[in-house]
Structure formats: structure tokens, C-alpha cells
PDB file of N, CA and C in Angstrom:
ATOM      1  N   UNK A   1     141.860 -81.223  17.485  1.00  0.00           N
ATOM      2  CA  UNK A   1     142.797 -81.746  18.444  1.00  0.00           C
ATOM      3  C   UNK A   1     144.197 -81.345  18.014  1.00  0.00           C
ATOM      4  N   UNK A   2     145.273 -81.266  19.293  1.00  0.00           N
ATOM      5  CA  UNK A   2     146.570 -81.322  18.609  1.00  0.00           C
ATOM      6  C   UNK A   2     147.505 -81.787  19.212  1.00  0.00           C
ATOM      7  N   UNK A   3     148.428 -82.103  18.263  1.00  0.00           N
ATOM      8  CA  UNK A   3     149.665 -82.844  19.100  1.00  0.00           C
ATOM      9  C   UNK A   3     150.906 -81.867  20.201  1.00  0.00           C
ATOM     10  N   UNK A   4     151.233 -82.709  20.222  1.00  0.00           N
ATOM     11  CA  UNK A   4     152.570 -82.212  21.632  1.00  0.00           C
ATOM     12  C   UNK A   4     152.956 -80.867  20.639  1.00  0.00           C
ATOM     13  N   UNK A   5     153.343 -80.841  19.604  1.00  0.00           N
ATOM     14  CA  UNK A   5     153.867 -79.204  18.522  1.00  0.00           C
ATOM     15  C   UNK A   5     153.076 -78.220  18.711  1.00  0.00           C
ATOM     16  N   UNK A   6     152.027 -78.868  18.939  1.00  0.00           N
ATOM     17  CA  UNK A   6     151.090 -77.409  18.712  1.00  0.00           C
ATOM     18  C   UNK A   6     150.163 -77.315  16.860  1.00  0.00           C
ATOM     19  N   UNK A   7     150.657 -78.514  16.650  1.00  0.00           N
ATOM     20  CA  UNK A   7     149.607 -78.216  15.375  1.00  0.00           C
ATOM     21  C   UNK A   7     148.754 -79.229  15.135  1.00  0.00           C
ATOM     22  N   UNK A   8     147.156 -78.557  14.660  1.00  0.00           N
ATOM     23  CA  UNK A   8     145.991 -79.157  14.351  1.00  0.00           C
ATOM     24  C   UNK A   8     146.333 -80.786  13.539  1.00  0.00           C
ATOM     25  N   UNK A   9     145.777 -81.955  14.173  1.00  0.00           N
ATOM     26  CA  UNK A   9     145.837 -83.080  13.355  1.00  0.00           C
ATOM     27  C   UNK A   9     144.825 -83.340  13.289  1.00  0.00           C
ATOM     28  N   UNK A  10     143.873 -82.806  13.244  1.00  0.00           N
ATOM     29  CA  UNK A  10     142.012 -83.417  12.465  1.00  0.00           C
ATOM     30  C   UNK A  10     142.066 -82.542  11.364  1.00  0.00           C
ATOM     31  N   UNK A  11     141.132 -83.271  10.624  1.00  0.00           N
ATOM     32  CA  UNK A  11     140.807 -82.775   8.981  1.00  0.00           C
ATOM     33  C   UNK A  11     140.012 -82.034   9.319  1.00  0.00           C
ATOM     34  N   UNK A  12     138.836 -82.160  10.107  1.00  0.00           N
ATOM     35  CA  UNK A  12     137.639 -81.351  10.176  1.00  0.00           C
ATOM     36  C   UNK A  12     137.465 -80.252  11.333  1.00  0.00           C
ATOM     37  N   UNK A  13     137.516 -79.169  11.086  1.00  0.00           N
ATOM     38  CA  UNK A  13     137.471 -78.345  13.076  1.00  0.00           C
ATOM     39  C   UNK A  13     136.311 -77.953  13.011  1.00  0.00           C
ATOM     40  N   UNK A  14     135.192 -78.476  13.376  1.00  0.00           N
ATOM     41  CA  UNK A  14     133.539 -77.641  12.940  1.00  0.00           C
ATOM     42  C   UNK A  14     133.750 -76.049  13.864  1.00  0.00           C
ATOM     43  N   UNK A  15     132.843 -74.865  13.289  1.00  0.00           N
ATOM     44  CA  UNK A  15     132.981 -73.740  13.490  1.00  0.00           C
ATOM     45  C   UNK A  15     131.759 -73.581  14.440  1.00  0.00           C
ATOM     46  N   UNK A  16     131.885 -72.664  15.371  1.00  0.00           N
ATOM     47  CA  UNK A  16     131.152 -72.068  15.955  1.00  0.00           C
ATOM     48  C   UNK A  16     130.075 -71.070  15.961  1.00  0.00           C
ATOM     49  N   UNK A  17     128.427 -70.944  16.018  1.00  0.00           N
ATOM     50  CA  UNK A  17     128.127 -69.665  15.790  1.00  0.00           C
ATOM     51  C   UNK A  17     128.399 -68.113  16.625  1.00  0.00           C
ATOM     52  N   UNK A  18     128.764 -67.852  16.342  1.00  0.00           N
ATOM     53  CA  UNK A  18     129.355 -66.707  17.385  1.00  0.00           C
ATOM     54  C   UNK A  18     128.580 -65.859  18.015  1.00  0.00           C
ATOM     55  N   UNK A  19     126.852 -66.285  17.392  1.00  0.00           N
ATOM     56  CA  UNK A  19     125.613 -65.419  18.463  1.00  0.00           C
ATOM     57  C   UNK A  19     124.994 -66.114  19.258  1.00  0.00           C
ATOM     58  N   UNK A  20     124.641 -67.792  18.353  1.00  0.00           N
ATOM     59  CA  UNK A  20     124.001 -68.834  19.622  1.00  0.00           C
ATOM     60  C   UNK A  20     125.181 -69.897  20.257  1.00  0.00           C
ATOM     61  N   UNK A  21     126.495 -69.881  19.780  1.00  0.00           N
ATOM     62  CA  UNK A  21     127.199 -70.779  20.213  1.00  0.00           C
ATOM     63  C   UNK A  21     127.096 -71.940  20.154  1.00  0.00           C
ATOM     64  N   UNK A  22     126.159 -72.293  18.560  1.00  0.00           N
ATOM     65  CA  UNK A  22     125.955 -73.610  18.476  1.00  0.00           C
ATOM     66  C   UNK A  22     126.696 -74.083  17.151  1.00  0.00           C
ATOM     67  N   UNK A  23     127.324 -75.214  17.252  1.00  0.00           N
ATOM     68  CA  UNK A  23     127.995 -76.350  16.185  1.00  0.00           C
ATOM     69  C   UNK A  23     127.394 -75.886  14.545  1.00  0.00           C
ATOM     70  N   UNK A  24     128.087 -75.111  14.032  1.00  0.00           N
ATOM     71  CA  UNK A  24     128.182 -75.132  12.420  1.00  0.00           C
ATOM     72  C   UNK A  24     128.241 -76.443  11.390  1.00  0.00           C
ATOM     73  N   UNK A  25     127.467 -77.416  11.130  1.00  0.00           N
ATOM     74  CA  UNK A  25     127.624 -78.520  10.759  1.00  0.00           C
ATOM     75  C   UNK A  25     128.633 -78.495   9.143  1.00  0.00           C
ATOM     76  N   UNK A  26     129.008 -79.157   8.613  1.00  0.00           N
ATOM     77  CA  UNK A  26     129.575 -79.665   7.602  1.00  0.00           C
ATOM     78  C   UNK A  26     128.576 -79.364   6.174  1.00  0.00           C
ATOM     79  N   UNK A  27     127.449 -79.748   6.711  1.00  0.00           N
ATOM     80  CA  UNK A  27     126.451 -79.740   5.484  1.00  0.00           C
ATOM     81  C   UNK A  27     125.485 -78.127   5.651  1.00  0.00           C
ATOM     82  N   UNK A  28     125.669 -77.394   6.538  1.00  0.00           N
ATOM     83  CA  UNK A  28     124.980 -76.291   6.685  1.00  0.00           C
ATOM     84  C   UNK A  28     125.342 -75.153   5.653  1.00  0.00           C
ATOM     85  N   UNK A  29     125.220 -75.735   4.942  1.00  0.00           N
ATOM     86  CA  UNK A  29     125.816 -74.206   3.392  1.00  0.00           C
ATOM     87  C   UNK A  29     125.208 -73.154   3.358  1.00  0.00           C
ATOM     88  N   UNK A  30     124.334 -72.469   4.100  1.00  0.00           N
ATOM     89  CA  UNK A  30     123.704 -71.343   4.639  1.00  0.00           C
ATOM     90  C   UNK A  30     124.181 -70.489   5.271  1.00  0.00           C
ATOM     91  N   UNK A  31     125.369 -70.831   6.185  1.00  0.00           N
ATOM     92  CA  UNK A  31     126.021 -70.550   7.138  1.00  0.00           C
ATOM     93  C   UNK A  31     126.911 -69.086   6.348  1.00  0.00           C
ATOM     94  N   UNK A  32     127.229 -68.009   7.288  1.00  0.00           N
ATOM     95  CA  UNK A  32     128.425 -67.603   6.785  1.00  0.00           C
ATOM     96  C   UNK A  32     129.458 -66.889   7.856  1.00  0.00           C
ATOM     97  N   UNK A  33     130.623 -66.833   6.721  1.00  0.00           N
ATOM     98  CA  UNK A  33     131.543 -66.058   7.972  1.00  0.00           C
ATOM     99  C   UNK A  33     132.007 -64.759   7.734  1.00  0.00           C
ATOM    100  N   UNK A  34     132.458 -63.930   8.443  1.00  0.00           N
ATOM    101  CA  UNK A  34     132.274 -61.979   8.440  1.00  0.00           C
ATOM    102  C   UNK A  34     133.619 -62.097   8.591  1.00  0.00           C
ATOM    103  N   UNK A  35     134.925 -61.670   8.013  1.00  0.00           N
ATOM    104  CA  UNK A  35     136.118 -61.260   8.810  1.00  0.00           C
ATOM    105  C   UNK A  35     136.401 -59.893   8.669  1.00  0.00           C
ATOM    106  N   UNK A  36     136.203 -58.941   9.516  1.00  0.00           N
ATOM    107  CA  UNK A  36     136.368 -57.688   9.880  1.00  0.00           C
ATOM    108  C   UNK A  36     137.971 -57.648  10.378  1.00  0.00           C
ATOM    109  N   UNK A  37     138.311 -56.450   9.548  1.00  0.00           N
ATOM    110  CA  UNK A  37     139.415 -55.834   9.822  1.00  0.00           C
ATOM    111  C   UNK A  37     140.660 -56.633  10.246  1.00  0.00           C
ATOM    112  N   UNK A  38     140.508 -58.052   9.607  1.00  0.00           N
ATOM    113  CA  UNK A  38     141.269 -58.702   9.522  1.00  0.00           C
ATOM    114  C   UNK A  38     141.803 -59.549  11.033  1.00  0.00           C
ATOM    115  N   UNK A  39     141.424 -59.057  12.109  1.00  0.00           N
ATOM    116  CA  UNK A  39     141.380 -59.645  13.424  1.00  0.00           C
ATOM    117  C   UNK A  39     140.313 -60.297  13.634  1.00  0.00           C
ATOM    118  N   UNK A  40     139.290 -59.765  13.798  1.00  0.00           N
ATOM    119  CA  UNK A  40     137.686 -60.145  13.968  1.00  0.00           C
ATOM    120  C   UNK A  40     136.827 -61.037  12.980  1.00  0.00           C
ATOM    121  N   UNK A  41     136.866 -62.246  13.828  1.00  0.00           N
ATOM    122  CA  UNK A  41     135.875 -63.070  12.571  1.00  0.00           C
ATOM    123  C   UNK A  41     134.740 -63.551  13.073  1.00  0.00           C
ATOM    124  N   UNK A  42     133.525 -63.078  12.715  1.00  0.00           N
ATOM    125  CA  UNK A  42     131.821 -63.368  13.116  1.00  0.00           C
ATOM    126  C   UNK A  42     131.767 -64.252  12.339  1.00  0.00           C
ATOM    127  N   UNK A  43     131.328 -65.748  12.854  1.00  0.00           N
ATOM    128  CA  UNK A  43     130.407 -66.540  11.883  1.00  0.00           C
ATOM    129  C   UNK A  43     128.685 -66.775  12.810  1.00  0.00           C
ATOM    130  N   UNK A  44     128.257 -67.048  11.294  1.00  0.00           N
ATOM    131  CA  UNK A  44     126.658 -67.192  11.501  1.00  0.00           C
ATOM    132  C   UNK A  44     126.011 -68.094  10.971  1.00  0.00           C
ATOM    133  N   UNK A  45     125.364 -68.632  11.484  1.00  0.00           N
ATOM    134  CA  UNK A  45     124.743 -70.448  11.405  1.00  0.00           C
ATOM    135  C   UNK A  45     123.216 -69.797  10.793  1.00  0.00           C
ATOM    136  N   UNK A  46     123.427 -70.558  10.206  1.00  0.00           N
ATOM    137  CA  UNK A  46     121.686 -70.799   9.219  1.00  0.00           C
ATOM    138  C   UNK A  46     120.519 -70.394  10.227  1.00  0.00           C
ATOM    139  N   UNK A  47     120.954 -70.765  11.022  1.00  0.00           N
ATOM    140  CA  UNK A  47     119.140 -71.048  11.936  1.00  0.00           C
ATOM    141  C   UNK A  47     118.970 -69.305  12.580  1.00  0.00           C
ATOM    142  N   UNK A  48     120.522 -68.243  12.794  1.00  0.00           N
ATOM    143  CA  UNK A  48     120.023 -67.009  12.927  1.00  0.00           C
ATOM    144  C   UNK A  48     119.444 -66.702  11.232  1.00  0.00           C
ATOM    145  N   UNK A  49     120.108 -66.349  10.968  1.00  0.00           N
ATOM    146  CA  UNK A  49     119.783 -66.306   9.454  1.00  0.00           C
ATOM    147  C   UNK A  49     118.128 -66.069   8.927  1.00  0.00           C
ATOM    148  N   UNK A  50     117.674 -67.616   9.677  1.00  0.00           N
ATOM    149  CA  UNK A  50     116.195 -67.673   9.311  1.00  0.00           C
ATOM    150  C   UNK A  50     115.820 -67.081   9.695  1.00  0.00           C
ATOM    151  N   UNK A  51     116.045 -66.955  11.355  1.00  0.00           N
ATOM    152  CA  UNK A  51     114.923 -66.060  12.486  1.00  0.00           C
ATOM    153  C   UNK A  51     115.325 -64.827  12.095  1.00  0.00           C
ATOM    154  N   UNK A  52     116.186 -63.979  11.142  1.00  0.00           N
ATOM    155  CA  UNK A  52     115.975 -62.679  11.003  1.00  0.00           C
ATOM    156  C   UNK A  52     116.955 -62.238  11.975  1.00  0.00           C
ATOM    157  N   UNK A  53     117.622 -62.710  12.421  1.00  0.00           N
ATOM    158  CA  UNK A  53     118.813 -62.510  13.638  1.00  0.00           C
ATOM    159  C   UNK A  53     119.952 -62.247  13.356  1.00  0.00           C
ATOM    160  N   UNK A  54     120.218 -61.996  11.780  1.00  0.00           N
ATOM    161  CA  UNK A  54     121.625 -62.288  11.765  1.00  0.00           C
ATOM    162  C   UNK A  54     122.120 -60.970  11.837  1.00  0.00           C
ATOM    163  N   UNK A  55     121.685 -59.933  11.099  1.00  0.00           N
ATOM    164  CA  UNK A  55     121.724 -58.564  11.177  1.00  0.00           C
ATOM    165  C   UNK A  55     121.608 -57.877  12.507  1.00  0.00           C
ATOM    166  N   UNK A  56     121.029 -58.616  13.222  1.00  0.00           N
ATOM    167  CA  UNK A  56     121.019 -57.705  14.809  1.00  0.00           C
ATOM    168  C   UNK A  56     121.844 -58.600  15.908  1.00  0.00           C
ATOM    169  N   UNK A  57     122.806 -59.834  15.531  1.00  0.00           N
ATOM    170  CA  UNK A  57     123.568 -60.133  15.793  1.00  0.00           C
ATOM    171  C   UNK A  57     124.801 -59.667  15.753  1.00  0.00           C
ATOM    172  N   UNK A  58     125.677 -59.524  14.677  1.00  0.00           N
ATOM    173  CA  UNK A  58     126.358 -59.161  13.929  1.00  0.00           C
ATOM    174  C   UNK A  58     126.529 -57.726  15.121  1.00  0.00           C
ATOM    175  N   UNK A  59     125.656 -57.239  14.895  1.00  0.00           N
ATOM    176  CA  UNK A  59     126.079 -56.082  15.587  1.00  0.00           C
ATOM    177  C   UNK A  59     125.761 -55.362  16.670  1.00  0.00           C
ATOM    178  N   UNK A  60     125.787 -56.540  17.269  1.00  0.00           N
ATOM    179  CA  UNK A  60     125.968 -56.721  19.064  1.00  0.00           C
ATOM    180  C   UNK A  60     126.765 -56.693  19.245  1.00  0.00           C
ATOM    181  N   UNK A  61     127.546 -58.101  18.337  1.00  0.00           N
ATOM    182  CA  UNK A  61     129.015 -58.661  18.690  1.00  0.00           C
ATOM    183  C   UNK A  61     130.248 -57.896  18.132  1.00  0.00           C
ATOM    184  N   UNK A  62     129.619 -56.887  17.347  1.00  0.00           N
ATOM    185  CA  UNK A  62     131.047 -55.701  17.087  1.00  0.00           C
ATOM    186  C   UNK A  62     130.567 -54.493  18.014  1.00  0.00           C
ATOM    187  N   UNK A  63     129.309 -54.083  18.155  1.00  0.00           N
ATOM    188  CA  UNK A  63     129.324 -53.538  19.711  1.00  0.00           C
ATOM    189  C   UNK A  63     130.144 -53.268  20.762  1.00  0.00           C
ATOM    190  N   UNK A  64     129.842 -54.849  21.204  1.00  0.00           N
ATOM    191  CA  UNK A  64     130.776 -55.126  22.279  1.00  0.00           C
ATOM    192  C   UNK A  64     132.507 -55.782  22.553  1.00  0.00           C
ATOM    193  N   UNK A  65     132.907 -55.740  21.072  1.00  0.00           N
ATOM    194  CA  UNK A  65     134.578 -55.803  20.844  1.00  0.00           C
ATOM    195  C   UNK A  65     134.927 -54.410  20.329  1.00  0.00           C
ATOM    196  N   UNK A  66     133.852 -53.653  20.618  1.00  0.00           N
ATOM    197  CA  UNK A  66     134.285 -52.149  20.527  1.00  0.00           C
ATOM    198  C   UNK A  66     134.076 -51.401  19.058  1.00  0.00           C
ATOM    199  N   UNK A  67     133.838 -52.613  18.145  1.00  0.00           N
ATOM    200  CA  UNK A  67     134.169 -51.978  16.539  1.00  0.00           C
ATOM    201  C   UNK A  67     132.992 -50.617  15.923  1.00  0.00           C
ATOM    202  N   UNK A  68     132.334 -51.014  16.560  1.00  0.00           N
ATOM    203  CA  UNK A  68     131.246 -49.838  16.183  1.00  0.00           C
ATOM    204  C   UNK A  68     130.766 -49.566  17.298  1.00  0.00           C
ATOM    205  N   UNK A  69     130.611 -47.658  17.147  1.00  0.00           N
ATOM    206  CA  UNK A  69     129.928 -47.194  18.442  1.00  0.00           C
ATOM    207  C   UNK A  69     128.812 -47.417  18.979  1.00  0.00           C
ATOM    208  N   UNK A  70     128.771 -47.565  20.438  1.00  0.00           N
ATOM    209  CA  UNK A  70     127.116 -47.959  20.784  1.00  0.00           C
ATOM    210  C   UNK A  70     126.736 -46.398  21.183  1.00  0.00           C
TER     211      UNK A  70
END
């Protein structure tokens, strides 16, 4: 959340997975995050991870922000 300034007043901002779009929990220490080229940041939630998804995620989603050729 934030105030009238414009800056964050919660302690906690939970993260997003950036392939299923689901809630990164607090306790999910599996999880990780990619920051490419310093603009671009992929995070990835445990549960691709398991299914073997994370690797053919990953690079969909620089795919299609252009970073690697399709």
C-alpha cells in the first residue's frame, strides 16, 4: 500500500510468480528471483520449480520482452 507521497508503508509486499501469477508466500524459500540486465526481473515460485517448469518458463518470458531470439 501507499500513502498520498508515493511511498510503500507495509513491511511486507509478497512477490509475484511471473509464469503462474500466483502469491510467493513468506515461507516459500524455494522460490527464486532472475534479474536480467538489470531492467528485467523473473521471479519463480516453488511449485514451477517442481513441475520442471521453471526452465521453460523463464524463457518464454524473455521471449516475449524480446531478450532472446525466438
Amino acid at each position: 500500500m501507499q500513502n498520498d507521497a508515493g511511498e510503500f508503508v507495509d513491511l511486507y509486499v509478497p512477490r509475484k510468480c511471473s509464469a503462474s501469477n500466483r502469491i510467493i508466500g513468506a515461507k516459500d524459500h524455494a522460490s527464486i528471483q532472475i534479474n536480467i540486465s538489470e531492467v528485467t526481473c523473473f521471479k519463480n515460485a516453488s511449485l514451477c520449480m517442481c513441475n520442471g517448469e521453471s526452465d521453460d518458463s523463464i524463457l518464454r518470458l524473455a521471449k516475449n520482452d524480446g531478450i532472446v531470439s525466438k
